[in-house]
PDB file of N, CA and C in Angstrom:
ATOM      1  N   UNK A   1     -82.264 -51.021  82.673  1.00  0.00           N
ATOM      2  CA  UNK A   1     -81.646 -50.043  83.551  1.00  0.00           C
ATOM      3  C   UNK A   1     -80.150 -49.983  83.245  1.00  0.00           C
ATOM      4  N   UNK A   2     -79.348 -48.373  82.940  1.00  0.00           N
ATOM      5  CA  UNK A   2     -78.330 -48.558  82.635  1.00  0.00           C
ATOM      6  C   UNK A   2     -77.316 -49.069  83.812  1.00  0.00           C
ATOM      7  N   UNK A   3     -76.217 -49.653  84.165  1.00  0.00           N
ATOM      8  CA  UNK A   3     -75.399 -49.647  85.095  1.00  0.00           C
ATOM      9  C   UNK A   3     -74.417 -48.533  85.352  1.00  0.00           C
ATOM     10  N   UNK A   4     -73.867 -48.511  86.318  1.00  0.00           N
ATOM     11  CA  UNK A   4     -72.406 -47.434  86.690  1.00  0.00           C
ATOM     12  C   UNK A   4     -71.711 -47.102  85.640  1.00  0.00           C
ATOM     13  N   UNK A   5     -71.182 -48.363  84.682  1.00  0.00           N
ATOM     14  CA  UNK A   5     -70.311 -48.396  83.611  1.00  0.00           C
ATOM     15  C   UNK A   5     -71.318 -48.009  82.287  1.00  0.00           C
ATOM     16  N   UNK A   6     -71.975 -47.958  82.056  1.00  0.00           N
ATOM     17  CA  UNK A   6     -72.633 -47.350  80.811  1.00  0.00           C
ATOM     18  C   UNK A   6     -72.828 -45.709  81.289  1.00  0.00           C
ATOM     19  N   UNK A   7     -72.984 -45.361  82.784  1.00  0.00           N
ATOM     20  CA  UNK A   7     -73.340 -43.910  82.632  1.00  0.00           C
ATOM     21  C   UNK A   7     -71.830 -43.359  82.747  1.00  0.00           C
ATOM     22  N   UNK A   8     -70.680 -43.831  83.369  1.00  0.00           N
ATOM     23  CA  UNK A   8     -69.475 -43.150  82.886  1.00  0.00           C
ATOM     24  C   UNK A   8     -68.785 -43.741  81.753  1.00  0.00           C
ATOM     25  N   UNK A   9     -69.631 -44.087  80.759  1.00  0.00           N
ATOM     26  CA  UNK A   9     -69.341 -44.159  79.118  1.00  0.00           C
ATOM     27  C   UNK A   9     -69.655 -42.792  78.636  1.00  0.00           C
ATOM     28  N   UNK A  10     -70.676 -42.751  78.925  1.00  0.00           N
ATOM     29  CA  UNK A  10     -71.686 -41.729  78.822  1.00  0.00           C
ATOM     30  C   UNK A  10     -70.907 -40.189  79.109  1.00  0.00           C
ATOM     31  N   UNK A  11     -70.407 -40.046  80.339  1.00  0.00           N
ATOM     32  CA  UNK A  11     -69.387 -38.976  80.903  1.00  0.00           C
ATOM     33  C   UNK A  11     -67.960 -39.045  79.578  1.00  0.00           C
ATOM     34  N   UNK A  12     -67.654 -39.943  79.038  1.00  0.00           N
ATOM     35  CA  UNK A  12     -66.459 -40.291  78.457  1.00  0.00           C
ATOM     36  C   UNK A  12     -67.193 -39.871  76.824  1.00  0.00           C
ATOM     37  N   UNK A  13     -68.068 -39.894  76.439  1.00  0.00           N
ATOM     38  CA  UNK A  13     -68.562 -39.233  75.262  1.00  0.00           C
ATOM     39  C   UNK A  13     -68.621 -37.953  75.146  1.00  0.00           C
ATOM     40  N   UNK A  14     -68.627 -37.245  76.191  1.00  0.00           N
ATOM     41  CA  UNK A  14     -69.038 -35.899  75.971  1.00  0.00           C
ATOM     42  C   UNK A  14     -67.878 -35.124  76.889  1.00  0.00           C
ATOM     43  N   UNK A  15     -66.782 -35.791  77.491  1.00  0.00           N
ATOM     44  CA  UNK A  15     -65.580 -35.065  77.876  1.00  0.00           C
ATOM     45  C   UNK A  15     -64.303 -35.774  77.270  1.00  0.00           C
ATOM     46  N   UNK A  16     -63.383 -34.804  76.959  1.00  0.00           N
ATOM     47  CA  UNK A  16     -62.035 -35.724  76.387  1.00  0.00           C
ATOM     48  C   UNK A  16     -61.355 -35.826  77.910  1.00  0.00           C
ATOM     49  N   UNK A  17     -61.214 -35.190  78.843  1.00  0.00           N
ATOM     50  CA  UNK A  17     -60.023 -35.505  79.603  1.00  0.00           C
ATOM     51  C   UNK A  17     -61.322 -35.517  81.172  1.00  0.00           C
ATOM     52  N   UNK A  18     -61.534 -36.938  81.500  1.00  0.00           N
ATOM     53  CA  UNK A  18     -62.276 -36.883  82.778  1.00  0.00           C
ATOM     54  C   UNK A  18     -61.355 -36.840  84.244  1.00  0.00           C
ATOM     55  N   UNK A  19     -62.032 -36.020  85.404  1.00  0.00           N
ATOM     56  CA  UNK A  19     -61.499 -36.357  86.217  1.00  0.00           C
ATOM     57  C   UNK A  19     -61.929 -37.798  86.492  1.00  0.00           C
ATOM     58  N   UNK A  20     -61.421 -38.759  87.088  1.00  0.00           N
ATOM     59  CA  UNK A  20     -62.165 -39.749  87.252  1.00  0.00           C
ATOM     60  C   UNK A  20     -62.515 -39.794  89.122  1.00  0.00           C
ATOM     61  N   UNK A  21     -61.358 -39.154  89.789  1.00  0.00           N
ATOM     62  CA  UNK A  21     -61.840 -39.115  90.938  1.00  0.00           C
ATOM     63  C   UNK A  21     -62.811 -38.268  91.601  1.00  0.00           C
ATOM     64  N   UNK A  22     -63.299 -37.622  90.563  1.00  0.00           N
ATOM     65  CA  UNK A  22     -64.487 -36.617  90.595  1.00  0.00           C
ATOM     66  C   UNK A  22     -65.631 -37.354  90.240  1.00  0.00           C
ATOM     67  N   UNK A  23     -65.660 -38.176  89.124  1.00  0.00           N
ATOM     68  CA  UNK A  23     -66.217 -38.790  88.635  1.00  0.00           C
ATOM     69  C   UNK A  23     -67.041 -39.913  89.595  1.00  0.00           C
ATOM     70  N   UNK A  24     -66.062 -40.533  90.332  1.00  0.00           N
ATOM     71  CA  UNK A  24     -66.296 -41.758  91.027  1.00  0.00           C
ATOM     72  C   UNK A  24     -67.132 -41.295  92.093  1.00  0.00           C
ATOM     73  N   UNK A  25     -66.267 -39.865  92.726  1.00  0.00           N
ATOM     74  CA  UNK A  25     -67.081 -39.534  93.669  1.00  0.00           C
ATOM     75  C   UNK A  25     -68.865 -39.012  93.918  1.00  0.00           C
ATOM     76  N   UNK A  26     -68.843 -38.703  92.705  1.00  0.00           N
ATOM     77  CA  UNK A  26     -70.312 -38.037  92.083  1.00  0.00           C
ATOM     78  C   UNK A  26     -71.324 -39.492  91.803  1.00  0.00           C
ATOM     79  N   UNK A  27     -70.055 -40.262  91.335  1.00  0.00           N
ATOM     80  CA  UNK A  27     -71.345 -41.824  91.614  1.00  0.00           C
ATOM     81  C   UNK A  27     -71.597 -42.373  92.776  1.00  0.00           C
ATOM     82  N   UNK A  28     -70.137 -42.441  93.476  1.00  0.00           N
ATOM     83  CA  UNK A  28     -71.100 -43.076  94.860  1.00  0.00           C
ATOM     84  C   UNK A  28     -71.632 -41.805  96.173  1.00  0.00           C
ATOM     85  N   UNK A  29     -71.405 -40.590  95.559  1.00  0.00           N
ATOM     86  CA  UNK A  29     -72.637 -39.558  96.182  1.00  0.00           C
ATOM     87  C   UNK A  29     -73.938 -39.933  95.712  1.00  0.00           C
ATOM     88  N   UNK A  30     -74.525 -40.262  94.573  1.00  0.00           N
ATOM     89  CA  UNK A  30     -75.604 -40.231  94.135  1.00  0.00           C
ATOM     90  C   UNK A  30     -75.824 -41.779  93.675  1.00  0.00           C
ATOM     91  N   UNK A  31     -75.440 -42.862  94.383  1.00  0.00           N
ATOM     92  CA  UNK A  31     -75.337 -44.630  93.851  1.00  0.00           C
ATOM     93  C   UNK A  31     -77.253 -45.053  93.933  1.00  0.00           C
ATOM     94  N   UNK A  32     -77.629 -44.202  94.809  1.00  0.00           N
ATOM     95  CA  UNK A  32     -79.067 -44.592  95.283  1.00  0.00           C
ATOM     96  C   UNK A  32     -79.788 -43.851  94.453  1.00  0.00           C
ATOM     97  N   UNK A  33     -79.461 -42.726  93.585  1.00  0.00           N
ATOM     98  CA  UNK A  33     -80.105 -42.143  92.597  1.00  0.00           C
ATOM     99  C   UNK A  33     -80.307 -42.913  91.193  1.00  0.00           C
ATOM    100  N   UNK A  34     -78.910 -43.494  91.154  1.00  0.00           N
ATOM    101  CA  UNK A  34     -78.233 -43.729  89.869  1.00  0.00           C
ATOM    102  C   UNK A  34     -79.057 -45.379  89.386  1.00  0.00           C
ATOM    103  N   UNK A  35     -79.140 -45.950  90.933  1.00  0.00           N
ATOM    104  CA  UNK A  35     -79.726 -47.197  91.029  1.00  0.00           C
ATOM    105  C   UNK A  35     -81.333 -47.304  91.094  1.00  0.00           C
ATOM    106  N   UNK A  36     -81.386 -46.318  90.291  1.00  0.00           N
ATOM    107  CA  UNK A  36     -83.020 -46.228  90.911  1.00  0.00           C
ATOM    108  C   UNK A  36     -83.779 -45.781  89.423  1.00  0.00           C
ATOM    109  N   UNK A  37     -84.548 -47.100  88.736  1.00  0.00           N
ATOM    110  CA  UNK A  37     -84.947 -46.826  87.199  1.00  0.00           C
ATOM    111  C   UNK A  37     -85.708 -45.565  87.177  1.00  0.00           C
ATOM    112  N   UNK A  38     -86.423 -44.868  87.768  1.00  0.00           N
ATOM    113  CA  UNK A  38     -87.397 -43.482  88.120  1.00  0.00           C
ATOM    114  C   UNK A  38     -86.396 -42.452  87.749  1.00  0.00           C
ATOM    115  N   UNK A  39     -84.778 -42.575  88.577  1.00  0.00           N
ATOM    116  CA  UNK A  39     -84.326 -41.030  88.971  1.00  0.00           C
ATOM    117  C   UNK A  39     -83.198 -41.205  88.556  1.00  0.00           C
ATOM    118  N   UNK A  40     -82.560 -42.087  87.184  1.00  0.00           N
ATOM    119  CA  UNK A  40     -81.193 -42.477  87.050  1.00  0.00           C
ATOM    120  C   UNK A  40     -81.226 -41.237  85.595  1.00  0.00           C
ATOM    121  N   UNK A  41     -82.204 -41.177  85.003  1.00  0.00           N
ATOM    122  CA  UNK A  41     -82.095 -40.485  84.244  1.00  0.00           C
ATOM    123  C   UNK A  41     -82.202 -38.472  84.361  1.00  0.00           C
ATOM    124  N   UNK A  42     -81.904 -37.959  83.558  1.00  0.00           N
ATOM    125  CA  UNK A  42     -82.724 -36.488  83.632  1.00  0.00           C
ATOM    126  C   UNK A  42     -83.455 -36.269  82.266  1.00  0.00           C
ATOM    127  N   UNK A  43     -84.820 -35.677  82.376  1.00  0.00           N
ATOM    128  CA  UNK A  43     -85.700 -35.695  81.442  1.00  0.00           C
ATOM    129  C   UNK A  43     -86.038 -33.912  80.727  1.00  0.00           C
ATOM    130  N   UNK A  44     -85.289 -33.558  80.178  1.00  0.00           N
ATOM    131  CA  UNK A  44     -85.063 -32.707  79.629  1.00  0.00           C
ATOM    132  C   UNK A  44     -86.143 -31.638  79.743  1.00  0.00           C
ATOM    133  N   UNK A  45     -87.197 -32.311  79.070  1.00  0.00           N
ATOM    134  CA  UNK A  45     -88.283 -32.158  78.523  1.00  0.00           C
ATOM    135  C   UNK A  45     -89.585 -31.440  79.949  1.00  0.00           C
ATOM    136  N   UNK A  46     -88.854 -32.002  80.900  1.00  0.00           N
ATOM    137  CA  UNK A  46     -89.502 -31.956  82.549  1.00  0.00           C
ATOM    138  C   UNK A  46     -89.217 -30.585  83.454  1.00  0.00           C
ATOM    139  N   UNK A  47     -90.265 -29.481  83.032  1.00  0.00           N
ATOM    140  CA  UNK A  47     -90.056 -28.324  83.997  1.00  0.00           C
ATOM    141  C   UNK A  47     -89.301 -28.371  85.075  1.00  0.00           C
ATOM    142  N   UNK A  48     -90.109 -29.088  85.956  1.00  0.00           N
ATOM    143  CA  UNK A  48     -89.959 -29.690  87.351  1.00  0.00           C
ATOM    144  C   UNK A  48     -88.587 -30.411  87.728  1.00  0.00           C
ATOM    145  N   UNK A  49     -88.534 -31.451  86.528  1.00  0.00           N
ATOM    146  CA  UNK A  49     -87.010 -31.711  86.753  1.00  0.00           C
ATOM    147  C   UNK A  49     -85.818 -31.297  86.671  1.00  0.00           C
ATOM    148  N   UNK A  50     -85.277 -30.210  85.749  1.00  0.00           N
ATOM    149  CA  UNK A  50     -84.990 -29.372  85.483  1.00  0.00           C
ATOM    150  C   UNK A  50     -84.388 -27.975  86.640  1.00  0.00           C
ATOM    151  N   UNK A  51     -86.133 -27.880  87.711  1.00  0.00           N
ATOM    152  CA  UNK A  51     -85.902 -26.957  88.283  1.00  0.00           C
ATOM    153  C   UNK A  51     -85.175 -27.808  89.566  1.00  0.00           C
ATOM    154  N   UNK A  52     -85.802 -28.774  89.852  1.00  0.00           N
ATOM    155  CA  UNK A  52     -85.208 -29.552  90.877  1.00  0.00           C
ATOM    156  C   UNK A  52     -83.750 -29.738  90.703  1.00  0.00           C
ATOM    157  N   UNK A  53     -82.801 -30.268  89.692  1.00  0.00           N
ATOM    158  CA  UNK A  53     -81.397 -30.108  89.354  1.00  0.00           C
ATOM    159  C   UNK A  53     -80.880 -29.088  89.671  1.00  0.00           C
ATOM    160  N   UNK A  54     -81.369 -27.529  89.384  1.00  0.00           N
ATOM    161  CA  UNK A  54     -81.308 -26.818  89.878  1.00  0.00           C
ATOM    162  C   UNK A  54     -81.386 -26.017  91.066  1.00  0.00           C
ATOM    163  N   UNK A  55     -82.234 -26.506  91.556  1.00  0.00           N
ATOM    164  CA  UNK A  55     -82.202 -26.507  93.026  1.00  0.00           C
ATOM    165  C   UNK A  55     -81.626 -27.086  94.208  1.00  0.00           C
ATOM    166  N   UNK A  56     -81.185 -28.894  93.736  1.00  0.00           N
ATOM    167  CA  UNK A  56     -80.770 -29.511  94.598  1.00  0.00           C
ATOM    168  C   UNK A  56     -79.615 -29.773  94.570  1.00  0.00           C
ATOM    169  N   UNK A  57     -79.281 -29.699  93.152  1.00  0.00           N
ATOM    170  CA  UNK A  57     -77.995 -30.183  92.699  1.00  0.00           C
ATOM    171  C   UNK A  57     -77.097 -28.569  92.478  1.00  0.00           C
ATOM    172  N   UNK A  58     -77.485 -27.890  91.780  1.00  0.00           N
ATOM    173  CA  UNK A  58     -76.026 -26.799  91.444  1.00  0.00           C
ATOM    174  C   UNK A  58     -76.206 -25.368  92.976  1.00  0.00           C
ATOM    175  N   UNK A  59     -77.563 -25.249  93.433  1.00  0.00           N
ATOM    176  CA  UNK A  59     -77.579 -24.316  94.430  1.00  0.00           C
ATOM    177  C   UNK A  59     -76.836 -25.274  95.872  1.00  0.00           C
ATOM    178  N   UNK A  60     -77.604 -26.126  96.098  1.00  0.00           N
ATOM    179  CA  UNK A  60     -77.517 -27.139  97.533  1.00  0.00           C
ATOM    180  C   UNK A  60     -76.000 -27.806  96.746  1.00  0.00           C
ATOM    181  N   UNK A  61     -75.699 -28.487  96.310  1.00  0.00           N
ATOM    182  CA  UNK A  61     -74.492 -29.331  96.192  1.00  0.00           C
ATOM    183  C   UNK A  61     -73.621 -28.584  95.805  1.00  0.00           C
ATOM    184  N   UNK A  62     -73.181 -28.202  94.692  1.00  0.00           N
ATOM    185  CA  UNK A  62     -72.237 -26.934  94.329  1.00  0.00           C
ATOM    186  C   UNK A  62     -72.440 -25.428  94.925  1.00  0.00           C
ATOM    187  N   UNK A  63     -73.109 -25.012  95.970  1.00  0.00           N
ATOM    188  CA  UNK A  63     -73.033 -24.217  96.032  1.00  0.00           C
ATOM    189  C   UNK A  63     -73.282 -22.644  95.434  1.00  0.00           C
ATOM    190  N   UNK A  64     -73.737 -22.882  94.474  1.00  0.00           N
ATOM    191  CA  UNK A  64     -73.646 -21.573  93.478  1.00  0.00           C
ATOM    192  C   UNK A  64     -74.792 -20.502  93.616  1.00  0.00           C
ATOM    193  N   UNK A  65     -74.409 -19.443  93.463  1.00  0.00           N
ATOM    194  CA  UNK A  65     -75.524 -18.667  93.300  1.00  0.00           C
ATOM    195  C   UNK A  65     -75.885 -17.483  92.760  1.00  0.00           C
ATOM    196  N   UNK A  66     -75.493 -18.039  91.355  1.00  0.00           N
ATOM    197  CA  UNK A  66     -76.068 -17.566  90.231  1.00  0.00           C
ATOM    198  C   UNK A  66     -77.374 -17.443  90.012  1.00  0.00           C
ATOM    199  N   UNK A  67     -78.007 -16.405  89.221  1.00  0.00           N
ATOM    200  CA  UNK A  67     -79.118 -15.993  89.472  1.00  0.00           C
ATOM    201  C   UNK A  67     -79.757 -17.396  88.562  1.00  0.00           C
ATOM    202  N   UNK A  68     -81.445 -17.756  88.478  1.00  0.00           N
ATOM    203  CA  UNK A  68     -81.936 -18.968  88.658  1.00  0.00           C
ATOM    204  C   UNK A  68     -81.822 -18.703  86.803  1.00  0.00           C
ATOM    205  N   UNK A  69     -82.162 -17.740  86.331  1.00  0.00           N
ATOM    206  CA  UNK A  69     -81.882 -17.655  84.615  1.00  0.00           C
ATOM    207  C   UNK A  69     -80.657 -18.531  84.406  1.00  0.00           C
ATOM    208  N   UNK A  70     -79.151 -18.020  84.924  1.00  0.00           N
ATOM    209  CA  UNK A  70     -78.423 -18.001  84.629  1.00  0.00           C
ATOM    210  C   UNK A  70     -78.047 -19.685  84.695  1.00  0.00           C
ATOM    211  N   UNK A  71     -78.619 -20.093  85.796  1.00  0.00           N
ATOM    212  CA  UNK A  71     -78.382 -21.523  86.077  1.00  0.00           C
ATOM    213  C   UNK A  71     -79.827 -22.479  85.044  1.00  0.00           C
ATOM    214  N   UNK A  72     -80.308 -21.900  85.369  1.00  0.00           N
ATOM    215  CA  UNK A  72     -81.225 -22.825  83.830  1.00  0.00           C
ATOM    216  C   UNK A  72     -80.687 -22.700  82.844  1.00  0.00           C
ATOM    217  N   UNK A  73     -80.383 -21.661  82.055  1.00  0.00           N
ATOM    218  CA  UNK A  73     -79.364 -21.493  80.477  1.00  0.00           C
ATOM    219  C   UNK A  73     -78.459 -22.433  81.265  1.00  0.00           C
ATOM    220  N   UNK A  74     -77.663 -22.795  81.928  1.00  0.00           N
ATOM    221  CA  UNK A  74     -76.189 -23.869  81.920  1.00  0.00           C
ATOM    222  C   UNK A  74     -77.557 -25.180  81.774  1.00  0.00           C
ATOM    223  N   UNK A  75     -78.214 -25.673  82.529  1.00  0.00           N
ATOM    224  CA  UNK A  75     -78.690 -27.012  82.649  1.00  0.00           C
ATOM    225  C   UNK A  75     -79.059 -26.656  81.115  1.00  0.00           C
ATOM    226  N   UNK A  76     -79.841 -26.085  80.444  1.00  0.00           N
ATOM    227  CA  UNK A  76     -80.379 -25.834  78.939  1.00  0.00           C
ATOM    228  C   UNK A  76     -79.092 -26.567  78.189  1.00  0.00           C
ATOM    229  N   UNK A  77     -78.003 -26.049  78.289  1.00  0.00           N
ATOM    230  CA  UNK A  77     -76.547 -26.014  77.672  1.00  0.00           C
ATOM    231  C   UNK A  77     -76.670 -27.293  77.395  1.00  0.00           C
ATOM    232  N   UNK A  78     -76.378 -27.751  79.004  1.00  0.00           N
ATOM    233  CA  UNK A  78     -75.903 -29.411  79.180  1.00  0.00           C
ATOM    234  C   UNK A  78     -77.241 -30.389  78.233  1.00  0.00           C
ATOM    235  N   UNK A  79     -78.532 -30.089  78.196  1.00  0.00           N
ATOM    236  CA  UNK A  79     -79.479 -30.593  77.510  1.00  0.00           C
ATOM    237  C   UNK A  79     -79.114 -30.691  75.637  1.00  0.00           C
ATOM    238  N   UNK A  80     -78.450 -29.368  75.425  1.00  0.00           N
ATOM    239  CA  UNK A  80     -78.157 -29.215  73.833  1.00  0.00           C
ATOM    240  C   UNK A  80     -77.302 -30.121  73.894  1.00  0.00           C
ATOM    241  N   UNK A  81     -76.262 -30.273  74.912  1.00  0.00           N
ATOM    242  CA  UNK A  81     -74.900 -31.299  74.530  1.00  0.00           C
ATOM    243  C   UNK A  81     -75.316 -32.490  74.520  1.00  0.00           C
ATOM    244  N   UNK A  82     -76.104 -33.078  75.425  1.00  0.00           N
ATOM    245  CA  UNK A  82     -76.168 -34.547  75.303  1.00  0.00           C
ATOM    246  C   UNK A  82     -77.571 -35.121  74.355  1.00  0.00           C
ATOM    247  N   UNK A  83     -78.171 -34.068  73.646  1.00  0.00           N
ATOM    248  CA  UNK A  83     -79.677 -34.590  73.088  1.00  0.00           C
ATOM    249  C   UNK A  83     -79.558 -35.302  72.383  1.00  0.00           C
ATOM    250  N   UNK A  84     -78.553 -36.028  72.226  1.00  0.00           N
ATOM    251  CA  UNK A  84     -78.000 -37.406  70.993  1.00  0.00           C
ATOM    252  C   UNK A  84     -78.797 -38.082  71.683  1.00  0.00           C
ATOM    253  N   UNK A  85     -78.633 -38.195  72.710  1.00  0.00           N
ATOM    254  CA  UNK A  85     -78.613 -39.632  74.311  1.00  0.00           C
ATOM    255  C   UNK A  85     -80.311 -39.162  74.168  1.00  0.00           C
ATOM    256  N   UNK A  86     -80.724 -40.067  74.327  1.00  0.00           N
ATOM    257  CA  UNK A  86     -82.773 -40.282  74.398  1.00  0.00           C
ATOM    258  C   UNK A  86     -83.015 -40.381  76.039  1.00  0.00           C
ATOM    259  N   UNK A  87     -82.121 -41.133  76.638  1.00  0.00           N
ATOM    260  CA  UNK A  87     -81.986 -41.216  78.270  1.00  0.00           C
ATOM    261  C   UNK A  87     -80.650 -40.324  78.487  1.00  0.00           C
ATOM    262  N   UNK A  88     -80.789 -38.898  79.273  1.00  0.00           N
ATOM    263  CA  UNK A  88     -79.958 -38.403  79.733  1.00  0.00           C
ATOM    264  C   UNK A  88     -79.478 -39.067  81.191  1.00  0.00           C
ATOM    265  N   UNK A  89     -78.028 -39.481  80.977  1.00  0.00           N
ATOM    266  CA  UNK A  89     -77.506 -39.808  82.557  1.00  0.00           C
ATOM    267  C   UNK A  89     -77.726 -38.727  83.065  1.00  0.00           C
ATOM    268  N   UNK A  90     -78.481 -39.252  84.445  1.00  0.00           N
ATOM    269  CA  UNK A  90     -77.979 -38.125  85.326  1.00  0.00           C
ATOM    270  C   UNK A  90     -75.996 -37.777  86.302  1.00  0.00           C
ATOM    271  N   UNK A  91     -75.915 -38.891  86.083  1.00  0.00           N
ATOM    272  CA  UNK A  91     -74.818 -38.999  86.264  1.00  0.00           C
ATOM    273  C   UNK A  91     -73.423 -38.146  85.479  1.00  0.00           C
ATOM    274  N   UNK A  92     -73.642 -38.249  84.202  1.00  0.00           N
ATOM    275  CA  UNK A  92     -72.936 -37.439  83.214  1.00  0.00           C
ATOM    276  C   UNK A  92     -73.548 -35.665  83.222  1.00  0.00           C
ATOM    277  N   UNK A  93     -75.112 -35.729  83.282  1.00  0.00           N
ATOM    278  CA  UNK A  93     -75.450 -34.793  83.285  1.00  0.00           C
ATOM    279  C   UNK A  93     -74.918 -33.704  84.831  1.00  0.00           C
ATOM    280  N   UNK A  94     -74.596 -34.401  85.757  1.00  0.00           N
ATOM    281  CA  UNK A  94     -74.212 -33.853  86.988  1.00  0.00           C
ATOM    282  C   UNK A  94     -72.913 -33.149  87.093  1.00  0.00           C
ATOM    283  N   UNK A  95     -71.923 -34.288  86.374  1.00  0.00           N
ATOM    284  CA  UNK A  95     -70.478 -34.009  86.339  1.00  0.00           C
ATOM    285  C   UNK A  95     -70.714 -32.945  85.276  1.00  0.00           C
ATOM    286  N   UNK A  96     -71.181 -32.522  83.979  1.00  0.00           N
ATOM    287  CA  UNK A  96     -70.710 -31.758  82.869  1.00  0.00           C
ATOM    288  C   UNK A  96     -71.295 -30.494  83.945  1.00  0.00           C
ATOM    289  N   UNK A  97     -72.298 -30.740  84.653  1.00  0.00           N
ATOM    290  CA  UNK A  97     -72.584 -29.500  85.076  1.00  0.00           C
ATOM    291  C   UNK A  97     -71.171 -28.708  86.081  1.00  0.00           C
ATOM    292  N   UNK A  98     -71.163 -29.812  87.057  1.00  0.00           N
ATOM    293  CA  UNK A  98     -69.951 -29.219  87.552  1.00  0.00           C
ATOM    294  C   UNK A  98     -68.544 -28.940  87.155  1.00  0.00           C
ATOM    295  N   UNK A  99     -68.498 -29.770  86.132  1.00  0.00           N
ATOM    296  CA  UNK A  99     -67.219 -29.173  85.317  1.00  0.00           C
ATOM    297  C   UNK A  99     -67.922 -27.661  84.531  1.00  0.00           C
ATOM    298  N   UNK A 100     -68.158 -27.148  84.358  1.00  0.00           N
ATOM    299  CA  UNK A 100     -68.818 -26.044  83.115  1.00  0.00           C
ATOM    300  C   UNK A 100     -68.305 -25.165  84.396  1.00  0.00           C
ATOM    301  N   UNK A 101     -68.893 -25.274  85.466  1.00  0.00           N
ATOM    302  CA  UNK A 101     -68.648 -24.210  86.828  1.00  0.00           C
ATOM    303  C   UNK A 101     -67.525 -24.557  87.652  1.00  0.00           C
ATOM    304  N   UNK A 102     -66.410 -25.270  87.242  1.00  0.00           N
ATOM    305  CA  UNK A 102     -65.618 -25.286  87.473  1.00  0.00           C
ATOM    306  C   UNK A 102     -65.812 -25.566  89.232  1.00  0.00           C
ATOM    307  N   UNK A 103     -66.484 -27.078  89.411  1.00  0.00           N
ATOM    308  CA  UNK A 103     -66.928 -27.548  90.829  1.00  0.00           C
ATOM    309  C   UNK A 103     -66.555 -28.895  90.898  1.00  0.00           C
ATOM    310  N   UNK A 104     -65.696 -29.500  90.212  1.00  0.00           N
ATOM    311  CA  UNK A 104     -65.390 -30.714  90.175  1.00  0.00           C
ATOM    312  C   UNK A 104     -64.655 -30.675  91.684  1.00  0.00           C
ATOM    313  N   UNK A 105     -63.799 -30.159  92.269  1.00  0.00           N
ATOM    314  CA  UNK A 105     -62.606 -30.343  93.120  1.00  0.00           C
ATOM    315  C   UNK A 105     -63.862 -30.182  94.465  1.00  0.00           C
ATOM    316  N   UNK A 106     -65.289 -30.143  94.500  1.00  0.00           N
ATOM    317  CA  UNK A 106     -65.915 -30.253  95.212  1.00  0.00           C
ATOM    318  C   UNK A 106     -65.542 -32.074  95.914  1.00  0.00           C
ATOM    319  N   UNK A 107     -65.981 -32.935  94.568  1.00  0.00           N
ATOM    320  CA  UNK A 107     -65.878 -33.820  94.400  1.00  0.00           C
ATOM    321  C   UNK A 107     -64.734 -34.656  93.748  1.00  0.00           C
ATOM    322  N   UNK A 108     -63.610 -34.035  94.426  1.00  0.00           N
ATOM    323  CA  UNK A 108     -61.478 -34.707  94.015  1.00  0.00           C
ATOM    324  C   UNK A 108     -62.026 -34.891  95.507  1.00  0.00           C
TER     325      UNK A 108
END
């Protein structure tokens, strides 16, 4: 199971300039997710998971409401960026989302 510090490694690979107090905050919003070997990851590959991120995370948490295309192509995005990683953080995967939509200051 990865820890806190391997998934904002993870955030630090795929952004040059992190907020970190965005950062921090998005971990201990989601510490019971993150801590949890089932739901620490996001599985690319997973309809369902996918739609659920979408649903829970960029409509319900960020707010957005962009049509559901428009918000699958961004989660798609974030999938092309990190497909190095075999285990997508969800953690990294959360923040790139809200940085892309410019929702970090949700979480400053």
């Amino acid at each position: 199971m990865a820890d806190l510090q391997e998934h904002k490694a993870t955030v630090a690979k795929y952004c040059g300039n992190i907020n970190t107090e965005a950062l921090d905050k998005i971990a201990k919003t989601y510490a019971l997710v993150l801590n949890n070997k089932d739901s620490q990851f996001v599985a690319c590959g997973d309809t369902g998971e996918k739609d659920t991120v979408r649903e829970n995370f960029l409509k319900k948490k960020l707010g957005l409401t962009n049509s559901d295309e428009d918000l699958n192509a961004a989660i798609e995005d974030i999938c092309q960026n990190i497909k190095e990683d075999r285990f997508k953080s969800r953690l990294a995967f959360y923040y790139l989302l809200a940085e892309k939509f410019n929702k970090l200051s949700l979480f400053a």
